[in-house]
N, C-alpha and C. Protein backbone atom coordinates (compact mmCIF):
# COMPACT_ATOMS: atom_id res chain seq x y z
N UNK A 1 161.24 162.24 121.06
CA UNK A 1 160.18 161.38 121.56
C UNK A 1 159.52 160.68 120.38
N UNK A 2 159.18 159.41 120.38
CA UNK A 2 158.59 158.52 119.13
C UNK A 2 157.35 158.08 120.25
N UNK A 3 156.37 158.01 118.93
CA UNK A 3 155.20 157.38 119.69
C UNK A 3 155.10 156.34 118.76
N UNK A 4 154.59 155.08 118.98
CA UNK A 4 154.23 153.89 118.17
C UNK A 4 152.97 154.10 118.05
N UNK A 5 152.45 154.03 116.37
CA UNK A 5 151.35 154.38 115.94
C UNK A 5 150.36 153.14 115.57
N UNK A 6 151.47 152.01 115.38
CA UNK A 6 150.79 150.73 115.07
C UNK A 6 150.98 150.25 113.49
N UNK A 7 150.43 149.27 113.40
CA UNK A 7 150.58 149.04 112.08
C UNK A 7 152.22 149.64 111.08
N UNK A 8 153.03 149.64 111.86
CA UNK A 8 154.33 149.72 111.09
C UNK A 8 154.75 151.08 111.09
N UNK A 9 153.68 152.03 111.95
CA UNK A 9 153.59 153.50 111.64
C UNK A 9 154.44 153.85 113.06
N UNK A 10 154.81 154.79 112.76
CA UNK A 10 156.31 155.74 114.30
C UNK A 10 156.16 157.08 114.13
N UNK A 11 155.33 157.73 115.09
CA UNK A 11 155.43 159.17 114.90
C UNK A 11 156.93 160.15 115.41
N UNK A 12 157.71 160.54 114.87
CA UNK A 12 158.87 160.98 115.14
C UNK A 12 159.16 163.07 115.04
N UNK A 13 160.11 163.31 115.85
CA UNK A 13 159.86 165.06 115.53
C UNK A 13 160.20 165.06 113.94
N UNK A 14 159.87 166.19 113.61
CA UNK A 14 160.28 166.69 111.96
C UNK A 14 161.76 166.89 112.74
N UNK A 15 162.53 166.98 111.60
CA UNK A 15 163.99 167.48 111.44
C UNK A 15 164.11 168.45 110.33
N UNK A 16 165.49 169.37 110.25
CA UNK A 16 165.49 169.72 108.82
C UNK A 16 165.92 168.80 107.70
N UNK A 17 166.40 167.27 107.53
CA UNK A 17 166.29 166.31 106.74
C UNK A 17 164.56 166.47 106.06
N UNK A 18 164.14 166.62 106.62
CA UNK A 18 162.61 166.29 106.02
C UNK A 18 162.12 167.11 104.98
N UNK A 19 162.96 168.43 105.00
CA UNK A 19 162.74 169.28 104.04
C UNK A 19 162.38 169.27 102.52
N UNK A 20 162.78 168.41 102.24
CA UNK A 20 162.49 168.22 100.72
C UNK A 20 161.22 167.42 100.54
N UNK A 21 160.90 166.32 101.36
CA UNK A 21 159.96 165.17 101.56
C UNK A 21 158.61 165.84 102.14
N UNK A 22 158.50 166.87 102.74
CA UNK A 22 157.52 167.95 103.05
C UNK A 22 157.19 168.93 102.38
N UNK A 23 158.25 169.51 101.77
CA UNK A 23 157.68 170.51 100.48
C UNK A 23 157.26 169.60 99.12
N UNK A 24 157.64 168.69 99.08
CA UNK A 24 157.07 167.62 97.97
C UNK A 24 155.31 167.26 98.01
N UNK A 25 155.19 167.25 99.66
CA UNK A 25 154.45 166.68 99.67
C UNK A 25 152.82 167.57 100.12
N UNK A 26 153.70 168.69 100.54
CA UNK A 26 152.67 169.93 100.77
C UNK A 26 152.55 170.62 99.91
N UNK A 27 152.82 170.77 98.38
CA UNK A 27 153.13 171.34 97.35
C UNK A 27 151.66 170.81 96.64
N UNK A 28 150.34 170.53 97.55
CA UNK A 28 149.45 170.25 96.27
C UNK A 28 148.13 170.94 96.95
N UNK A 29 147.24 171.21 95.71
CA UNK A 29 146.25 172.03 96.07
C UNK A 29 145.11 171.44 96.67
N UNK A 30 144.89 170.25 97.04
CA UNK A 30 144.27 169.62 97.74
C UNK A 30 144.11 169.55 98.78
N UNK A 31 145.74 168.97 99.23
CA UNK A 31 146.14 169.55 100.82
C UNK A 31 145.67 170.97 101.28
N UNK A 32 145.76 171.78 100.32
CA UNK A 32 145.82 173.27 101.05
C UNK A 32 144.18 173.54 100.56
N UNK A 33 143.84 172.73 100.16
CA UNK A 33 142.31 173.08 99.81
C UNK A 33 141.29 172.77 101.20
N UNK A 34 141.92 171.38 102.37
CA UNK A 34 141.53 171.03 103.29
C UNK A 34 141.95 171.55 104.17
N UNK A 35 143.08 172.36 104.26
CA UNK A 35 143.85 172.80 105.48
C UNK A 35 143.50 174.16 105.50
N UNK A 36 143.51 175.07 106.79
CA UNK A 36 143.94 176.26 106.92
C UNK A 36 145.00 176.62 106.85
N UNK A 37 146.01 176.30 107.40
CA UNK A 37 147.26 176.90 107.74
C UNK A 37 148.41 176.86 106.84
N UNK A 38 148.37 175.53 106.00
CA UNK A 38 149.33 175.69 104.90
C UNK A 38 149.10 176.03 103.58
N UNK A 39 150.45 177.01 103.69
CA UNK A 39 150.24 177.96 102.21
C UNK A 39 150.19 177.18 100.59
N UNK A 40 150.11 177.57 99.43
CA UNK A 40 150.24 177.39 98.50
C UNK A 40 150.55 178.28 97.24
N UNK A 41 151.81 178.41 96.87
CA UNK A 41 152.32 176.64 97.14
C UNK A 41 153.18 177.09 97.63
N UNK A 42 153.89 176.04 98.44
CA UNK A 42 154.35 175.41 99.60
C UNK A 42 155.82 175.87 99.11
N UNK A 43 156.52 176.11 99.89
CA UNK A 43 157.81 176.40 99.65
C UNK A 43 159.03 175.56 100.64
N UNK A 44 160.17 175.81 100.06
CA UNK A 44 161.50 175.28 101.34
C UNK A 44 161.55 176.15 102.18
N UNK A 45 161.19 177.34 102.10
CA UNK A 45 161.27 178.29 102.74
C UNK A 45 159.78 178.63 104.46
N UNK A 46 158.98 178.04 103.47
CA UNK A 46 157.75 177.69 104.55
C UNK A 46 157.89 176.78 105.35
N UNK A 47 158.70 175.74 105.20
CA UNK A 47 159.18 174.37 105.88
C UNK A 47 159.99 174.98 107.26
N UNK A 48 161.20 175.50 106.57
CA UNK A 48 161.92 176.11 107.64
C UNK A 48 161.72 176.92 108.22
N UNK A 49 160.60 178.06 108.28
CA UNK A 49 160.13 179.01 108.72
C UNK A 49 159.35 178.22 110.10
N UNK A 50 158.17 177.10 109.46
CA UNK A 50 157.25 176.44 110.33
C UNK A 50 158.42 175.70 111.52
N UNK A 51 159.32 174.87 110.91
CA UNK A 51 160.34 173.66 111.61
C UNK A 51 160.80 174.73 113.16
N UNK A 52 161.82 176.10 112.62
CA UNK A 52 162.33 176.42 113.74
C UNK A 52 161.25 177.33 114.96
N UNK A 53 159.89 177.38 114.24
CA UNK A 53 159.07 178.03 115.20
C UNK A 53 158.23 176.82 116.49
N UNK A 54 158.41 175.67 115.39
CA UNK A 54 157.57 174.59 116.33
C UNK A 54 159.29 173.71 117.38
N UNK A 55 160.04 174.62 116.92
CA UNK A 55 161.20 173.42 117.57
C UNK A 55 161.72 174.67 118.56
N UNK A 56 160.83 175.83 118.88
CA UNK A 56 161.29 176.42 119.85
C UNK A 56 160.00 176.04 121.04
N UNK A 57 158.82 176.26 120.36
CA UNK A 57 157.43 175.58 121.46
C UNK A 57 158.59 174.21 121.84
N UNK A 58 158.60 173.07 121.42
CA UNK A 58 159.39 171.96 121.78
C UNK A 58 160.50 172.05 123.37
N UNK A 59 161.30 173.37 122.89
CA UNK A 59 162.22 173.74 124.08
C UNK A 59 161.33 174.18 125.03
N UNK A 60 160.37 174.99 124.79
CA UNK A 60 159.38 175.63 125.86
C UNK A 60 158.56 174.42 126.90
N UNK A 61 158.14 173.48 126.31
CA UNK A 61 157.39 172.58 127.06
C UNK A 61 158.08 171.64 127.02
N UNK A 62 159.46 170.86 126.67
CA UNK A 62 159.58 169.73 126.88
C UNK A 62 159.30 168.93 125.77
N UNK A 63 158.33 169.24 125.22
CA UNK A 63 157.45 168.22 124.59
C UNK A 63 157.28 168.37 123.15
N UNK A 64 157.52 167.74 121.98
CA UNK A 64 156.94 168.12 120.77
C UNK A 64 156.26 168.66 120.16
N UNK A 65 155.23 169.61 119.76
CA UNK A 65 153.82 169.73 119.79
C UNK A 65 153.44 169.03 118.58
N UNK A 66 154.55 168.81 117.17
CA UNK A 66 153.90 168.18 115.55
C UNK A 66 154.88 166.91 116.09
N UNK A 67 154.21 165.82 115.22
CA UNK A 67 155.53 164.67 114.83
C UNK A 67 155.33 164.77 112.90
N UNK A 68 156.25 163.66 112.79
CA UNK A 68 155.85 163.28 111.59
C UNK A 68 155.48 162.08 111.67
N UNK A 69 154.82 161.62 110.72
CA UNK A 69 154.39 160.10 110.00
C UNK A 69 155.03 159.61 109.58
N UNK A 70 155.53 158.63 110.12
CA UNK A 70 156.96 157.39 109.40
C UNK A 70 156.20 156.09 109.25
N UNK A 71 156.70 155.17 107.54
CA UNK A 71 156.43 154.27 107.97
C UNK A 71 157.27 153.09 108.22
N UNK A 72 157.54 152.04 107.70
CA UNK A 72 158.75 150.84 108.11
C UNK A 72 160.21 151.27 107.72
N UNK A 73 159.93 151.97 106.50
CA UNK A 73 161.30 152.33 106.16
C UNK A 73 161.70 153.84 106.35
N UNK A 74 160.83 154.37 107.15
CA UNK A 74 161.09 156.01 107.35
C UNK A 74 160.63 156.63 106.24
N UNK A 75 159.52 156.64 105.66
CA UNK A 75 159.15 157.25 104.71
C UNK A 75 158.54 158.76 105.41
N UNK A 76 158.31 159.27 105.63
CA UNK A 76 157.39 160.54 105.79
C UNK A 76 156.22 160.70 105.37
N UNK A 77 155.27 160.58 105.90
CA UNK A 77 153.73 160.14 105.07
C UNK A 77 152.79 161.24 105.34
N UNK A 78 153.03 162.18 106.41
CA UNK A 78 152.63 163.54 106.95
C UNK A 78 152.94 163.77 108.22
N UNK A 79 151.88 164.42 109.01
CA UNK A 79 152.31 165.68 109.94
C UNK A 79 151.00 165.84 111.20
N UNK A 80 150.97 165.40 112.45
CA UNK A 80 150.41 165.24 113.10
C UNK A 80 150.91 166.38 114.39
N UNK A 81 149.70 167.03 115.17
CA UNK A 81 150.67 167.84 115.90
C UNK A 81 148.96 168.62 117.13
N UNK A 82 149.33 168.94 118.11
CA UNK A 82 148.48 169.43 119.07
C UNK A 82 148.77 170.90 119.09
N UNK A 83 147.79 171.55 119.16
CA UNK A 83 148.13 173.10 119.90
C UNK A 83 147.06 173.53 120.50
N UNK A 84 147.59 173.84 121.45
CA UNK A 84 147.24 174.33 122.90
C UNK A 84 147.01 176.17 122.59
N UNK A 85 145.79 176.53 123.40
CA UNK A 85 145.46 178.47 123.22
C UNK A 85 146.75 179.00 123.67
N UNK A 86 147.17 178.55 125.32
CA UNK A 86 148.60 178.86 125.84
C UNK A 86 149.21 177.15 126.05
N UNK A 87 150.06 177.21 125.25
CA UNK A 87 150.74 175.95 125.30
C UNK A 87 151.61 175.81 126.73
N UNK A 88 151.45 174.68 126.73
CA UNK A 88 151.69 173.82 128.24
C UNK A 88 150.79 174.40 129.30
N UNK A 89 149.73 175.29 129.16
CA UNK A 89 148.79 175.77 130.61
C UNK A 89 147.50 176.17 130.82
N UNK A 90 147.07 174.55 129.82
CA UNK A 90 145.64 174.35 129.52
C UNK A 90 145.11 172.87 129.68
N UNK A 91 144.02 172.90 129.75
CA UNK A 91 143.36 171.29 130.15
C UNK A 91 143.14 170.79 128.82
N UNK A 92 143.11 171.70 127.72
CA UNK A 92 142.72 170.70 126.27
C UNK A 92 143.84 171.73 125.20
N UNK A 93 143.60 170.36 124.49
CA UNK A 93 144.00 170.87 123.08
C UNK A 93 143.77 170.84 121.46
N UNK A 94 144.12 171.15 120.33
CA UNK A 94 143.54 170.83 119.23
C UNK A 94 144.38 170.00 118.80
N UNK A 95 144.05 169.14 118.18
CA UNK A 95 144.82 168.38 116.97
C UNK A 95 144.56 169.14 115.50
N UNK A 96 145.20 168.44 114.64
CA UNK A 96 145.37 168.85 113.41
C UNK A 96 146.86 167.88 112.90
N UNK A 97 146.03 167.68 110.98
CA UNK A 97 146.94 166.77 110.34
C UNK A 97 146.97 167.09 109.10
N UNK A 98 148.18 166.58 108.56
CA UNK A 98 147.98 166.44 107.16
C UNK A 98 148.41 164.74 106.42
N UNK A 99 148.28 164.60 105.70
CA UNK A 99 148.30 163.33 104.82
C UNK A 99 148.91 163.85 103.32
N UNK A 100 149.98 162.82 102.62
CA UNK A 100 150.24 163.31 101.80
C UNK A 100 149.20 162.42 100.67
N UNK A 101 148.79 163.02 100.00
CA UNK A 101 148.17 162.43 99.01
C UNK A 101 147.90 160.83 98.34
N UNK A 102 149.34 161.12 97.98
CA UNK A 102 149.47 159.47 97.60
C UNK A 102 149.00 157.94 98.83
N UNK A 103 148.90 158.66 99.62
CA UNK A 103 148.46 157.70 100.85
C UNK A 103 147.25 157.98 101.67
N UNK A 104 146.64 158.49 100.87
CA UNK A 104 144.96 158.61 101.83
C UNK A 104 144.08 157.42 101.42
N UNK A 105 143.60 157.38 102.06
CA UNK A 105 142.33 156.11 101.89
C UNK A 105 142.82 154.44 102.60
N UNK A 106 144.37 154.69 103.22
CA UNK A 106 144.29 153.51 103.33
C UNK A 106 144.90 153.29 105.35
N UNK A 107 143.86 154.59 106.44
CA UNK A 107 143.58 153.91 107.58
C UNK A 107 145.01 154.66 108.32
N UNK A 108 145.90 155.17 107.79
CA UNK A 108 147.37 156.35 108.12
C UNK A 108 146.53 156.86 109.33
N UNK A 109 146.24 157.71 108.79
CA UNK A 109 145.67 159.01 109.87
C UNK A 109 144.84 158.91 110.84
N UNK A 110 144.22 157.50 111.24
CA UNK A 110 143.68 157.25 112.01
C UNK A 110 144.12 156.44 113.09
N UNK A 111 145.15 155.55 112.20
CA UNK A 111 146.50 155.11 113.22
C UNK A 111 147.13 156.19 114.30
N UNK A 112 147.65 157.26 113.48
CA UNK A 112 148.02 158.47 114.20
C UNK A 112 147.76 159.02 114.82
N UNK A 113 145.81 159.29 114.74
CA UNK A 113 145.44 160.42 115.58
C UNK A 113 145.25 159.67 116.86
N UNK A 114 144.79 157.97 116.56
CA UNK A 114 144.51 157.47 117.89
C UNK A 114 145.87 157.06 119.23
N UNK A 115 147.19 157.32 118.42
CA UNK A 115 148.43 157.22 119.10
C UNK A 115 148.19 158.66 119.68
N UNK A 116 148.29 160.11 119.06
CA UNK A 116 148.58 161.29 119.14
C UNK A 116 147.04 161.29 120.68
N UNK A 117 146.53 161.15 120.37
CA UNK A 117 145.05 161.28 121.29
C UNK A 117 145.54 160.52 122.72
N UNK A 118 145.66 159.66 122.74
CA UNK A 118 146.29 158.34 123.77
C UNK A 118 146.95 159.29 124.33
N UNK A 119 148.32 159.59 123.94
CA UNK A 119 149.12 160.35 124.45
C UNK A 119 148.84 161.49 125.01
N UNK A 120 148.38 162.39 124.58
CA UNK A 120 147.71 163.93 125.60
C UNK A 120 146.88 163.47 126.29
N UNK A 121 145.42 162.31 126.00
CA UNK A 121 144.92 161.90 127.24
C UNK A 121 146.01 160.79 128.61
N UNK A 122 146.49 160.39 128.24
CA UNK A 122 146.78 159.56 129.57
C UNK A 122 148.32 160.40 129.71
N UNK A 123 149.43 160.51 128.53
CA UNK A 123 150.61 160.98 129.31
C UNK A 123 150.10 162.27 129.39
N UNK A 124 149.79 163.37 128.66
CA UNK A 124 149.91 165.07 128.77
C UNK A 124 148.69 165.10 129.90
N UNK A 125 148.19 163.98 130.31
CA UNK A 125 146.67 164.33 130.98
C UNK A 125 146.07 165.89 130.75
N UNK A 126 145.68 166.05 129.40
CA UNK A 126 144.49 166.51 129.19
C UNK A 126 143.37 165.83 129.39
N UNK A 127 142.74 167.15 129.30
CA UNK A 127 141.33 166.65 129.90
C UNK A 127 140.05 166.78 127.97
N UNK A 128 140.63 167.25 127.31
CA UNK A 128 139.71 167.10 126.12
C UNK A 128 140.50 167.43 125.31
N UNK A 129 140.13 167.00 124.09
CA UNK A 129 140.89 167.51 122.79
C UNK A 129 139.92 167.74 121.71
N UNK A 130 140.32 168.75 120.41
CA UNK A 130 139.06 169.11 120.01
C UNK A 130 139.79 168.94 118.07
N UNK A 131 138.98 169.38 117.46
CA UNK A 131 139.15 169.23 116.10
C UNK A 131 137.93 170.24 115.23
N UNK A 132 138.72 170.68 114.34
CA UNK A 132 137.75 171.61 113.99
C UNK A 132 137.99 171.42 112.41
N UNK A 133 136.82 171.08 111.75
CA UNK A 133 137.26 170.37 110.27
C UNK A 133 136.21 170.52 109.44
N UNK A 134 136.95 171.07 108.19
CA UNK A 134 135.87 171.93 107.12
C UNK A 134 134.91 170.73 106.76
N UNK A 135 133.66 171.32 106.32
CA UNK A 135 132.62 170.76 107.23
C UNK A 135 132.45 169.53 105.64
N UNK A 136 133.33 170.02 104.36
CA UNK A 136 133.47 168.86 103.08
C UNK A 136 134.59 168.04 103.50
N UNK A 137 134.57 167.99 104.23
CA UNK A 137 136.58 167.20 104.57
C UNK A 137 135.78 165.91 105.05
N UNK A 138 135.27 165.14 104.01
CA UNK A 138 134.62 164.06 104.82
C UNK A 138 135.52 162.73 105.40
N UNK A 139 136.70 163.09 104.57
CA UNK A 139 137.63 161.73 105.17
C UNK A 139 138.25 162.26 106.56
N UNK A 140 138.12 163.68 106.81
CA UNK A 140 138.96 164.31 108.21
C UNK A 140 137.48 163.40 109.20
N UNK A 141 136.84 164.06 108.99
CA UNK A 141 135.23 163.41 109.70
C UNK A 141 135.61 162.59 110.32
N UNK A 142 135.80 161.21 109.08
CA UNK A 142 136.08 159.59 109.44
C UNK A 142 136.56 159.67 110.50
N UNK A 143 138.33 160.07 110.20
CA UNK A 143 139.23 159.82 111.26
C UNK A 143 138.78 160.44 112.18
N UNK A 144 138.29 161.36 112.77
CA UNK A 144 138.09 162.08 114.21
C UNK A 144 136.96 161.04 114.62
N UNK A 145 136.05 160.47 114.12
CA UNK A 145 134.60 159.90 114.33
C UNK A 145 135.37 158.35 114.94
N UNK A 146 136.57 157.93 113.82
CA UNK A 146 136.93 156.72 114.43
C UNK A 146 137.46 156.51 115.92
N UNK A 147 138.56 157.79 116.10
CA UNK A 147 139.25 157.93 117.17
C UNK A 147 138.32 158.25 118.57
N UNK A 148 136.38 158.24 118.54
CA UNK A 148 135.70 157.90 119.56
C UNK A 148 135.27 159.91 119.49
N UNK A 149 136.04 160.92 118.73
CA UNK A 149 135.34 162.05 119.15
C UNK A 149 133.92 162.25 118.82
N UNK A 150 133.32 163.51 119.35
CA UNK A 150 132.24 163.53 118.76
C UNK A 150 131.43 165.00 117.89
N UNK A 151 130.64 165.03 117.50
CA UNK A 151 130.07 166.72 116.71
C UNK A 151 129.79 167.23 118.20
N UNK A 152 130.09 168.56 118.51
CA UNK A 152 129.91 169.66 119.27
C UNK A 152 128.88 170.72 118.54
N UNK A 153 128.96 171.03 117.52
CA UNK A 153 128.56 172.14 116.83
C UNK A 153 128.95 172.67 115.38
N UNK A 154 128.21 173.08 114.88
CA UNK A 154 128.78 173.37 113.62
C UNK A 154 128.45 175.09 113.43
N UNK A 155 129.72 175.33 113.18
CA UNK A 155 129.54 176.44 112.66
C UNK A 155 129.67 177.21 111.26
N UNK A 156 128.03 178.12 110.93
CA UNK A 156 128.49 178.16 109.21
C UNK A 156 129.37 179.51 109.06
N UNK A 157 130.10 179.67 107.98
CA UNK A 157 130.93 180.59 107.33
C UNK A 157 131.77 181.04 107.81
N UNK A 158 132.50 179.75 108.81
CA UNK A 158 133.40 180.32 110.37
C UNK A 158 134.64 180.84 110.20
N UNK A 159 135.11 180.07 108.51
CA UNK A 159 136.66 180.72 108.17
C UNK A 159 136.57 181.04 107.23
N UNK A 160 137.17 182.25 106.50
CA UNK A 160 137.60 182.76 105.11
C UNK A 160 138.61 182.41 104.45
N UNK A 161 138.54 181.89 103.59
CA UNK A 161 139.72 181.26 102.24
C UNK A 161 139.63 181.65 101.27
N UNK A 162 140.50 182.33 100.31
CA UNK A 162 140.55 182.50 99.01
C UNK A 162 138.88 183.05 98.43
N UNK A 163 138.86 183.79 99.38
CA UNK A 163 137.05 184.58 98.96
C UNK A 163 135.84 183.88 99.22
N UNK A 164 136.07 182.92 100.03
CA UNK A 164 135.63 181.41 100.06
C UNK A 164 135.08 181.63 101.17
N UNK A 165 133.49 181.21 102.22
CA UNK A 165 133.15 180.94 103.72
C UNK A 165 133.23 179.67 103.56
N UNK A 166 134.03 178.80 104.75
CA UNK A 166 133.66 177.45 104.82
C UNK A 166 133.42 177.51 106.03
N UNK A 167 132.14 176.32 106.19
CA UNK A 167 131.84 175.91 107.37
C UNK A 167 132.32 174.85 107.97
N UNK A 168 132.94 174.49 109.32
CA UNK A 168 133.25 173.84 110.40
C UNK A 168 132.31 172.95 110.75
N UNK A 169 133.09 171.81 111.49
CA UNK A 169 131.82 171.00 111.91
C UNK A 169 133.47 171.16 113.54
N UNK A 170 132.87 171.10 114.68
CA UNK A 170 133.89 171.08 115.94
C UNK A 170 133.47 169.92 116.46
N UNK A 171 134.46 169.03 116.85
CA UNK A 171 134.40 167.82 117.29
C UNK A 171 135.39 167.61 118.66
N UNK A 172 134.85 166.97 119.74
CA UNK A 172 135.59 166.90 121.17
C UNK A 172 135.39 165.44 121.51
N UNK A 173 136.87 164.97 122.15
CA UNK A 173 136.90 163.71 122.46
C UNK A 173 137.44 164.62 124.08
N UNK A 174 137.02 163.71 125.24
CA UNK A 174 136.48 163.66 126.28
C UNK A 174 137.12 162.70 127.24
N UNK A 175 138.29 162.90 128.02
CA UNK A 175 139.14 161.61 128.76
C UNK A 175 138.54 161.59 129.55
């Protein structure tokens, strides 16, 4: 399944081709400084571990749950993806992204989230989608703020990292 993201952008499933172009690009401490879920550092081995667990959800629902970020020439630019508490048998879901470095600041991820959003509201008809984003991640902010969501709540010291409390800011967009 491809979604047209706009601006030259095609969200497409990961493959194992992507392998090298994803550990390249998840391999920095920045990324994993904003993210929960991906390790550091990043391995081939984490790629393929993540690829065949999200490409069995895929068989389960039909449906993709990550794409990747392509742009005119198939570049791989990151990683866009929904998850559901019980996938496929819920009214909402979360988003979550990554961006590879070399390409932040210039409007990617907001292309994406507003394709990725579109899509669970009108095709997956959900009924809300939510985002939950460390509460310094001010460029995550942007993009959720652009795509029309809004602050729900903030919660302080909600996740533990590297000895670390960071606080959340939870954000819900509303079909």
């Amino acid at each position: 399944m491809t979604l047209d993201a706009g601006n030259g952008l095609r969200l497409l499933e990961f493959c194992p081709a992507d392998k090298e172009a994803v550990v390249r690009l998840l391999d920095n401490r920045e990324i994993y400084r904003h993210t929960l879920g991906i390790p550091s550092p990043y391995s081939g081995g984490d790629f393929e571990k993540w690829l065949a667990s999200h490409a069995e959800k895929a068989r389960q629902n039909g449906l993709p749950p990550h794409w990747a970020i392509r742009d005119t020439t198939d570049q791989l630019l990151g990683g866009i993806g929904l998850i559901s508490p019980v996938d496929g048998q819920t009214h909402r879901a979360e988003i979550g992204y990554w961006l590879g470095q070399p390409f932040w600041g210039r409007g990617i991820m907001t292309h994406a989230a507003r394709a990725v959003c579109q899509h669970a509201l009108e095709t997956l008809r959900l009924v809300k989608i939510t985002a939950q984003i460390f509460a310094f991640n001010h460029a995550s902010v942007r993009v959720v703020e652009k795509c029309g969501f809004e602050l729900e709540s903030q919660f302080t010291r909600h996740f533990q990292k590297d000895a670390e409390y960071i606080d959340v800011l939870a954000y819900g967009l509303i079909r």
